[in-house]
PDB file of N, CA and C in Angstrom:
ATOM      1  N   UNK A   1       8.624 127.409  22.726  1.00  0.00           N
ATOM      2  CA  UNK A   1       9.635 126.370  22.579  1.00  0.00           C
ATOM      3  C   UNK A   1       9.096 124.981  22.937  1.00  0.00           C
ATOM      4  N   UNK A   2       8.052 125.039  22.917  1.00  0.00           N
ATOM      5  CA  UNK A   2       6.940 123.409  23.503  1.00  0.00           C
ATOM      6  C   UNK A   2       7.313 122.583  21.984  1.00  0.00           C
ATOM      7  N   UNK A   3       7.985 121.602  22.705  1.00  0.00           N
ATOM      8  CA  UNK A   3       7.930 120.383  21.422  1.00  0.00           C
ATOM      9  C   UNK A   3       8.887 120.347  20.944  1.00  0.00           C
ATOM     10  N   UNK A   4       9.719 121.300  21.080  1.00  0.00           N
ATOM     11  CA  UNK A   4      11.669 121.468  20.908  1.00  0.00           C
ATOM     12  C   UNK A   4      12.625 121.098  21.696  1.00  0.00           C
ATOM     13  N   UNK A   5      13.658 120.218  21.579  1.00  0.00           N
ATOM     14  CA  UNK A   5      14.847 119.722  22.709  1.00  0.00           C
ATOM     15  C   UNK A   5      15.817 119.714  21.867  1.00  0.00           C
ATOM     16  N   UNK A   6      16.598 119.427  22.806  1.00  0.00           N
ATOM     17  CA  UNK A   6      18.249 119.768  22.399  1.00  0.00           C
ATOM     18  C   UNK A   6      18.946 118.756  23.381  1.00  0.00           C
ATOM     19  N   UNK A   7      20.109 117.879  22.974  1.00  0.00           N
ATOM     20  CA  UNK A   7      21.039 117.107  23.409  1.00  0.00           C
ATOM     21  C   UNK A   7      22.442 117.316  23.042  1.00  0.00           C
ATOM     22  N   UNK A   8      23.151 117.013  23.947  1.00  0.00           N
ATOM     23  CA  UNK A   8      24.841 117.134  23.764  1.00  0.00           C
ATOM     24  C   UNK A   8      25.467 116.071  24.163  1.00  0.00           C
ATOM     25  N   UNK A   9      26.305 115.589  23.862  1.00  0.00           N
ATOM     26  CA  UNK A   9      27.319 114.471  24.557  1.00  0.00           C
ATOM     27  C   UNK A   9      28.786 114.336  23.449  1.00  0.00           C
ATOM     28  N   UNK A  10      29.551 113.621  24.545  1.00  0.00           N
ATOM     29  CA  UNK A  10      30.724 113.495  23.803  1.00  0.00           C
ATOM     30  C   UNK A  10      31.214 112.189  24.570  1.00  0.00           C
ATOM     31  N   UNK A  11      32.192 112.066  23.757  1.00  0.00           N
ATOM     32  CA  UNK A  11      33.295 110.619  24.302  1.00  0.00           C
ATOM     33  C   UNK A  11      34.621 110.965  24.553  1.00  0.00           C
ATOM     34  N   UNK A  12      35.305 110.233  25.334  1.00  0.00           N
ATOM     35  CA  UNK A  12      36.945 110.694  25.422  1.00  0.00           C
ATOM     36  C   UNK A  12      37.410 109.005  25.174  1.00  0.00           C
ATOM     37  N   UNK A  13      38.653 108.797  24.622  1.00  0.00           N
ATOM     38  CA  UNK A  13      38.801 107.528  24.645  1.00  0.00           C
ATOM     39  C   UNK A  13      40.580 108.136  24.561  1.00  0.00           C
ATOM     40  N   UNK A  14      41.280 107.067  25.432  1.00  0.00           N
ATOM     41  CA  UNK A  14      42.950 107.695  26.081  1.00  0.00           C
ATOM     42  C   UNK A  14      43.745 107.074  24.720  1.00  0.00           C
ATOM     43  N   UNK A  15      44.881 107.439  25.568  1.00  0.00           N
ATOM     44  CA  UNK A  15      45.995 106.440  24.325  1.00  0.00           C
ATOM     45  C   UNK A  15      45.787 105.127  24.796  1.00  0.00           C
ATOM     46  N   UNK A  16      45.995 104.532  22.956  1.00  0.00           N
ATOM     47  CA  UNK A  16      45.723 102.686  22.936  1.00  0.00           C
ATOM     48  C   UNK A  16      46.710 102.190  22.057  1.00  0.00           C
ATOM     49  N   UNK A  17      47.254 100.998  23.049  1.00  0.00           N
ATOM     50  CA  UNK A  17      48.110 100.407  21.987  1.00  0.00           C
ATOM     51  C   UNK A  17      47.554  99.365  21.406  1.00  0.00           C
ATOM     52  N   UNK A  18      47.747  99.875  19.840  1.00  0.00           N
ATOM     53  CA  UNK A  18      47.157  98.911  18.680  1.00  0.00           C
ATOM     54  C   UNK A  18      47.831  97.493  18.176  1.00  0.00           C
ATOM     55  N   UNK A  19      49.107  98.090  18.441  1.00  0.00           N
ATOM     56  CA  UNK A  19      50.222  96.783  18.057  1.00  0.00           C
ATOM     57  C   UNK A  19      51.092  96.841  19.500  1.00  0.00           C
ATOM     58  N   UNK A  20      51.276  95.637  19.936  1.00  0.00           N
ATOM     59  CA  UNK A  20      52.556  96.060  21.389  1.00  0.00           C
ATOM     60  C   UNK A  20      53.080  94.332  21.102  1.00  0.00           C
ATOM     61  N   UNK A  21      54.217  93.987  20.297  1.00  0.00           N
ATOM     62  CA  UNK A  21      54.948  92.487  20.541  1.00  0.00           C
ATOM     63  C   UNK A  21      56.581  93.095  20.199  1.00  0.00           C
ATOM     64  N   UNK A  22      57.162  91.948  20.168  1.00  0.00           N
ATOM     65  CA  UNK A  22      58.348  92.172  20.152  1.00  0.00           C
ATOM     66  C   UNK A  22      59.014  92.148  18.584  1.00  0.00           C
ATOM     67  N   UNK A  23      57.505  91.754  17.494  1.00  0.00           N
ATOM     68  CA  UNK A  23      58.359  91.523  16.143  1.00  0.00           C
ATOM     69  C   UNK A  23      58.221  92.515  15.524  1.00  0.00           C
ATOM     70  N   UNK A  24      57.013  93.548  15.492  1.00  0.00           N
ATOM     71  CA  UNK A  24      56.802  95.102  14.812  1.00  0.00           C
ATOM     72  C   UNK A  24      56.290  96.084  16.210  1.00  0.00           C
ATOM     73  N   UNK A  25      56.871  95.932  17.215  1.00  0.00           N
ATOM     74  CA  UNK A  25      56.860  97.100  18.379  1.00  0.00           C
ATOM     75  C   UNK A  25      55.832  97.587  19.020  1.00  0.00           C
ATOM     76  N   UNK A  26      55.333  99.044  19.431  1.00  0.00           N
ATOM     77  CA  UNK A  26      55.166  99.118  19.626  1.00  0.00           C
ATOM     78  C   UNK A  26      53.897 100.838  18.692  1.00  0.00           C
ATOM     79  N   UNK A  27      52.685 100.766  18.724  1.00  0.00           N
ATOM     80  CA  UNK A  27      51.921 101.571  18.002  1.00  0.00           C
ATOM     81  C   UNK A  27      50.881 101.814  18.776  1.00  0.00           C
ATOM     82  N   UNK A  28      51.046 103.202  19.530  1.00  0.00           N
ATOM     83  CA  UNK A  28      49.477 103.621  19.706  1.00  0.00           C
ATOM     84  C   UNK A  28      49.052 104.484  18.895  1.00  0.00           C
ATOM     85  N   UNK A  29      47.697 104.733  19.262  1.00  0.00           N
ATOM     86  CA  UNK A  29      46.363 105.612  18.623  1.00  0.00           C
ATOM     87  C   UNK A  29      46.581 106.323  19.678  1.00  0.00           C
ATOM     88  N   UNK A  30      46.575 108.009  19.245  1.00  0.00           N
ATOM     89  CA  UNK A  30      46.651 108.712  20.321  1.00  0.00           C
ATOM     90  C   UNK A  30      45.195 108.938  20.991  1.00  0.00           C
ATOM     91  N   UNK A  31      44.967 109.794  22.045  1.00  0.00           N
ATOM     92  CA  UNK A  31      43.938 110.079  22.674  1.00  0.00           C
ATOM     93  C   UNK A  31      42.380 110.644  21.707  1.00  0.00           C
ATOM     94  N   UNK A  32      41.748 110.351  21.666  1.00  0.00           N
ATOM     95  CA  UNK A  32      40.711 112.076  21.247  1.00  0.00           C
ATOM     96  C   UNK A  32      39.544 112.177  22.263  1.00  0.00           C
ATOM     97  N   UNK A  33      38.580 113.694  22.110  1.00  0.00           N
ATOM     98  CA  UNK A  33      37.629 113.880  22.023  1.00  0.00           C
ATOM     99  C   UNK A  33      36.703 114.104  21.165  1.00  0.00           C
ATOM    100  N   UNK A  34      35.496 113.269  21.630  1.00  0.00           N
ATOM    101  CA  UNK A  34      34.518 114.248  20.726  1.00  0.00           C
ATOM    102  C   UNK A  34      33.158 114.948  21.201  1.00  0.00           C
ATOM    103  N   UNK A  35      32.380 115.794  20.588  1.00  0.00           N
ATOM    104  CA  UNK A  35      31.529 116.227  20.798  1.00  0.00           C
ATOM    105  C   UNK A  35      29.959 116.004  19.596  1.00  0.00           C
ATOM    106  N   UNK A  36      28.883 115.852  20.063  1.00  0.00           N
ATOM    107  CA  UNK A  36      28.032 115.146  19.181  1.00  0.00           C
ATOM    108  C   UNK A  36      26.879 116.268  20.308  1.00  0.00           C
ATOM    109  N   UNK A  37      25.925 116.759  19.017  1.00  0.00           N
ATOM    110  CA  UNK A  37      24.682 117.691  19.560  1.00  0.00           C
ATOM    111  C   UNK A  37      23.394 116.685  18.837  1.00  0.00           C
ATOM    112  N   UNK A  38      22.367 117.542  19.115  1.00  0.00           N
ATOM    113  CA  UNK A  38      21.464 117.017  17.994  1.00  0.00           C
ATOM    114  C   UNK A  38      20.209 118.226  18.656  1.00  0.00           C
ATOM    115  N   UNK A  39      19.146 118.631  17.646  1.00  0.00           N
ATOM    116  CA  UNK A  39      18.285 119.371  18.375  1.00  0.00           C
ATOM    117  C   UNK A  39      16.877 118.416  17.692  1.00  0.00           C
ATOM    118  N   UNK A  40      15.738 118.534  17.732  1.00  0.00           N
ATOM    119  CA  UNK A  40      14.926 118.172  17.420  1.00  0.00           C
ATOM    120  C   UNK A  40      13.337 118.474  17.786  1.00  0.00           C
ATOM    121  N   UNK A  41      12.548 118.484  16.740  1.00  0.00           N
ATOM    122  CA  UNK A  41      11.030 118.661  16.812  1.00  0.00           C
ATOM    123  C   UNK A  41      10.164 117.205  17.058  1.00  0.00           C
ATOM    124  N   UNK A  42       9.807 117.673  17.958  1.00  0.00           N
ATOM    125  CA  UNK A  42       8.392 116.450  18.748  1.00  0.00           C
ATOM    126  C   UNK A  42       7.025 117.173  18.785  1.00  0.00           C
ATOM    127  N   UNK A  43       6.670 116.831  17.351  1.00  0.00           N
ATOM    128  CA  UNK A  43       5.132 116.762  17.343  1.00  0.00           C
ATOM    129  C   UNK A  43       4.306 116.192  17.368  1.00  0.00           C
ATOM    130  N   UNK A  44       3.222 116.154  17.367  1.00  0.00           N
ATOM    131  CA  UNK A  44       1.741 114.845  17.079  1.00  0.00           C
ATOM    132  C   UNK A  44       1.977 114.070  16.311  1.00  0.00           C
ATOM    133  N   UNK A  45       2.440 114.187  14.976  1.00  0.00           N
ATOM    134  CA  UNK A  45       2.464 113.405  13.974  1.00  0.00           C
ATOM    135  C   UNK A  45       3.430 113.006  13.526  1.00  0.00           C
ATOM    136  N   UNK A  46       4.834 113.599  13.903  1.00  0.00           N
ATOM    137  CA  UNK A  46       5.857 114.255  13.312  1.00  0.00           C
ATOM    138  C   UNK A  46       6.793 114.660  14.234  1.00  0.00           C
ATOM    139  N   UNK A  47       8.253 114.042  13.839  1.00  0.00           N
ATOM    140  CA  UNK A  47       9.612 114.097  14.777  1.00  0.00           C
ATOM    141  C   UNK A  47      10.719 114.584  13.809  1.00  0.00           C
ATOM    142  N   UNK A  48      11.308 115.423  13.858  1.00  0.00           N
ATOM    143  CA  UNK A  48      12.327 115.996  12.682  1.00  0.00           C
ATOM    144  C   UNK A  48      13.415 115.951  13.976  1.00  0.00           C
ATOM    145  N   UNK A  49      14.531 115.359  13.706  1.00  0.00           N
ATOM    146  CA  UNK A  49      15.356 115.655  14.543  1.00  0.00           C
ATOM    147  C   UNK A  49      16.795 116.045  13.757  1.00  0.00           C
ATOM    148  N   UNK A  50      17.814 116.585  13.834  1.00  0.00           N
ATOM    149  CA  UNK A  50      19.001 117.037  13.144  1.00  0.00           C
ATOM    150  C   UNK A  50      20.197 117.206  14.089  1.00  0.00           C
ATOM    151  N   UNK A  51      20.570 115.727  13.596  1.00  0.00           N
ATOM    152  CA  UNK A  51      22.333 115.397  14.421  1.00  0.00           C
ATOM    153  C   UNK A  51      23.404 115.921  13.894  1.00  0.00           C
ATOM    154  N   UNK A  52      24.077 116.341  14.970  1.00  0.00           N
ATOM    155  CA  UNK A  52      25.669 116.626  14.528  1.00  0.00           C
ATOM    156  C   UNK A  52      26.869 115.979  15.673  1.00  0.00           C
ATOM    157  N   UNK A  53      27.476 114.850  14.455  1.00  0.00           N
ATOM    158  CA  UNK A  53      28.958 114.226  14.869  1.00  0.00           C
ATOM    159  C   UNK A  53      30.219 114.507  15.027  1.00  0.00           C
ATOM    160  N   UNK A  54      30.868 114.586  15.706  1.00  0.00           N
ATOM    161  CA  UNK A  54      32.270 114.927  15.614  1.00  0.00           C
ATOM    162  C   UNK A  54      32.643 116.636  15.321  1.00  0.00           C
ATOM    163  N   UNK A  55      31.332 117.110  16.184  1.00  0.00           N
ATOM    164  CA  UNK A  55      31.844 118.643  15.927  1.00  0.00           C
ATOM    165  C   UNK A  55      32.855 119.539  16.116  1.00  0.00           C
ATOM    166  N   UNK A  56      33.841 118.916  16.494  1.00  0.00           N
ATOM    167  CA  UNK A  56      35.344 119.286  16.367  1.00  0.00           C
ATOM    168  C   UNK A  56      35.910 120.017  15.465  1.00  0.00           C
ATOM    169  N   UNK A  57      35.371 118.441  14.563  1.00  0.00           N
ATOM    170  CA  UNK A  57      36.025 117.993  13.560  1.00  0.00           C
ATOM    171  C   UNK A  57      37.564 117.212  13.941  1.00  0.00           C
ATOM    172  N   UNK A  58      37.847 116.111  14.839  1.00  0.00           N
ATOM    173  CA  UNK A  58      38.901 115.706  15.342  1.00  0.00           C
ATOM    174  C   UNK A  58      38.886 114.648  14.386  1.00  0.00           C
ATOM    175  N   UNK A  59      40.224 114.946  14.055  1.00  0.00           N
ATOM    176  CA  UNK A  59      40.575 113.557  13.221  1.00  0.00           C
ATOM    177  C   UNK A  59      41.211 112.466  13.976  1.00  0.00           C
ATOM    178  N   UNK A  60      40.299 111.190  14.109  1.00  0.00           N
ATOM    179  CA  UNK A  60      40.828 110.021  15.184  1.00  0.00           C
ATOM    180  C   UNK A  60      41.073 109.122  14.396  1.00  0.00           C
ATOM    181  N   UNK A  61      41.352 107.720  14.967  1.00  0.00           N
ATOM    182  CA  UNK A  61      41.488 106.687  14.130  1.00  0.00           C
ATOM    183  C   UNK A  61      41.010 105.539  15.358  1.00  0.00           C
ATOM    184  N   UNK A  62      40.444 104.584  14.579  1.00  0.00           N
ATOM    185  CA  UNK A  62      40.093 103.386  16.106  1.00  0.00           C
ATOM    186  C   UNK A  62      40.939 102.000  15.393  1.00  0.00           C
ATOM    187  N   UNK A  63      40.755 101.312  16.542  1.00  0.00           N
ATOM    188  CA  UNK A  63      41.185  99.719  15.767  1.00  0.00           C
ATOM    189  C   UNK A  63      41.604  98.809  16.793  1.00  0.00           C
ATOM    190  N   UNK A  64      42.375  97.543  16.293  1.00  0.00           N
ATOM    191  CA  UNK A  64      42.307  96.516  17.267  1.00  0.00           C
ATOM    192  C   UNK A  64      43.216  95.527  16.244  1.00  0.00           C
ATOM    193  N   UNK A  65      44.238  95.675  16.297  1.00  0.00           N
ATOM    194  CA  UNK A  65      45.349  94.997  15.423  1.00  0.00           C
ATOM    195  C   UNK A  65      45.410  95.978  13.841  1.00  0.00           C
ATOM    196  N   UNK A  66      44.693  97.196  13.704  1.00  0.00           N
ATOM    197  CA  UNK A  66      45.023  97.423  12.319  1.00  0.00           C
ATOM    198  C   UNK A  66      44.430  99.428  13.109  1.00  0.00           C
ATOM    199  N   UNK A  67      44.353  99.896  12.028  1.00  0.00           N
ATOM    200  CA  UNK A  67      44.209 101.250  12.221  1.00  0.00           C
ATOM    201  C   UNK A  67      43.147 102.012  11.329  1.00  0.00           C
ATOM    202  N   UNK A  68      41.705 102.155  11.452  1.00  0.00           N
ATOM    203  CA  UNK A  68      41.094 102.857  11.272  1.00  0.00           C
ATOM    204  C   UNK A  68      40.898 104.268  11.101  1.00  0.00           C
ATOM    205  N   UNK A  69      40.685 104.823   9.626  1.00  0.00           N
ATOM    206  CA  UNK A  69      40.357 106.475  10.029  1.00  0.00           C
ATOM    207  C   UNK A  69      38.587 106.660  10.190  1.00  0.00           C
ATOM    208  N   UNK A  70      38.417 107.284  11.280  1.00  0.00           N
ATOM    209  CA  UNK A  70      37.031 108.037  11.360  1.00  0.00           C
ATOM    210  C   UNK A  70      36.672 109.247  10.880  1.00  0.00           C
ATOM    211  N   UNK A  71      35.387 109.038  10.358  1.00  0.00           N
ATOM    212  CA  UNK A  71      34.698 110.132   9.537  1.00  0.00           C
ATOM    213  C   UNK A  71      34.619 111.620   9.982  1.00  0.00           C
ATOM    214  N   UNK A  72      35.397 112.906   9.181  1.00  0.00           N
ATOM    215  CA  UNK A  72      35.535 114.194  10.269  1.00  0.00           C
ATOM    216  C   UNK A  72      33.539 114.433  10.860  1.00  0.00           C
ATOM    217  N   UNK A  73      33.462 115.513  11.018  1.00  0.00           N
ATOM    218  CA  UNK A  73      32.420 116.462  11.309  1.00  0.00           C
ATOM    219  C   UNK A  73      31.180 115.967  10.558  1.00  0.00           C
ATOM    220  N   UNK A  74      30.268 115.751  10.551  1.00  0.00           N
ATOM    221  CA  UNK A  74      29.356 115.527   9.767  1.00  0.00           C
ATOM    222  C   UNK A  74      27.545 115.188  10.433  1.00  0.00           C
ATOM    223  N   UNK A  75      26.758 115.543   9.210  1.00  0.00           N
ATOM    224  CA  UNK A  75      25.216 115.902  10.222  1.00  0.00           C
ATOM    225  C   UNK A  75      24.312 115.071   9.461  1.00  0.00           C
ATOM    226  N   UNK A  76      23.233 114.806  10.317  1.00  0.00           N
ATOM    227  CA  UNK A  76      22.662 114.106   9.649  1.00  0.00           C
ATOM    228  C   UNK A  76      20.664 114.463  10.233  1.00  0.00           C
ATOM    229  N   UNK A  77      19.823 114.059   9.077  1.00  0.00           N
ATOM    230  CA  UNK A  77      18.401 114.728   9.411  1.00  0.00           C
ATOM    231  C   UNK A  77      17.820 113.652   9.261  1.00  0.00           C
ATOM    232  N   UNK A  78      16.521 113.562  10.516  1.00  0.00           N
ATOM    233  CA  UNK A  78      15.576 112.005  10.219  1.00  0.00           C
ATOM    234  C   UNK A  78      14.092 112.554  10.933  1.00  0.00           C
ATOM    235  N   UNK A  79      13.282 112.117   9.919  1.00  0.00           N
ATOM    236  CA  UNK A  79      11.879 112.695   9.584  1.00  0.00           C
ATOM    237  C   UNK A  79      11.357 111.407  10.077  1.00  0.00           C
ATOM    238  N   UNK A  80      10.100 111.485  11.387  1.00  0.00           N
ATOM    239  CA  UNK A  80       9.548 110.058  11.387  1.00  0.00           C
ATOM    240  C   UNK A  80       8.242 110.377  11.860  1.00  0.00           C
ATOM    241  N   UNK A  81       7.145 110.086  11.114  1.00  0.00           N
ATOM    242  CA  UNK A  81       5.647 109.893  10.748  1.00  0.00           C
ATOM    243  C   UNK A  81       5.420 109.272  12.163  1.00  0.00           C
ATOM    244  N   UNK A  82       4.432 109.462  12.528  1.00  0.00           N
ATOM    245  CA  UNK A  82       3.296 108.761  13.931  1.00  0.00           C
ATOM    246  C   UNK A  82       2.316 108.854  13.644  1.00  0.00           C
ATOM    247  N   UNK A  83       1.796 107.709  13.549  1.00  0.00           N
ATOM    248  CA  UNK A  83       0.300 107.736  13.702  1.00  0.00           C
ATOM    249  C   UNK A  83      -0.419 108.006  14.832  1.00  0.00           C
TER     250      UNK A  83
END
């Protein structure tokens, strides 16, 4: 297993109010979690690493006067050369 790692992390973010006045009320974004891995190869020449986002699959939304949807579950692979 020499040259192989593995990472995990996640975020929590609470309830937020997106809109709070007195002319259209009051709107939060509810709470979520998420969870994000990634494992990856560290070689001499050569780094392959392969992420995974939102392994839930939680459907959130972010924002700051308007309301965002975020992208479900999804992975992603990155190949990087060393000289």
């Amino acid at each position: 297993m020499q040259n192989f790692g593995f990472g995990i992390g996640g975020n929590y973010a609470g309830i937020y109010k997106v809109i709070d006045n007195s002319e259209t009320g009051v709107f939060d974004l509810p709470s979520y979690t998420l969870l994000n891995a990634t494992l990856y190869y560290n070689g001499q020449h050569v780094r392959v690493s392969l992420n995974g986002n939102n392994l839930l699959n939680k459907q959130y939304y972010i924002g700051y006067w308007s309301v965002n949807p975020q992208p479900p579950v999804n992975y992603s692979m990155t190949v990087a050369f060393k000289l």
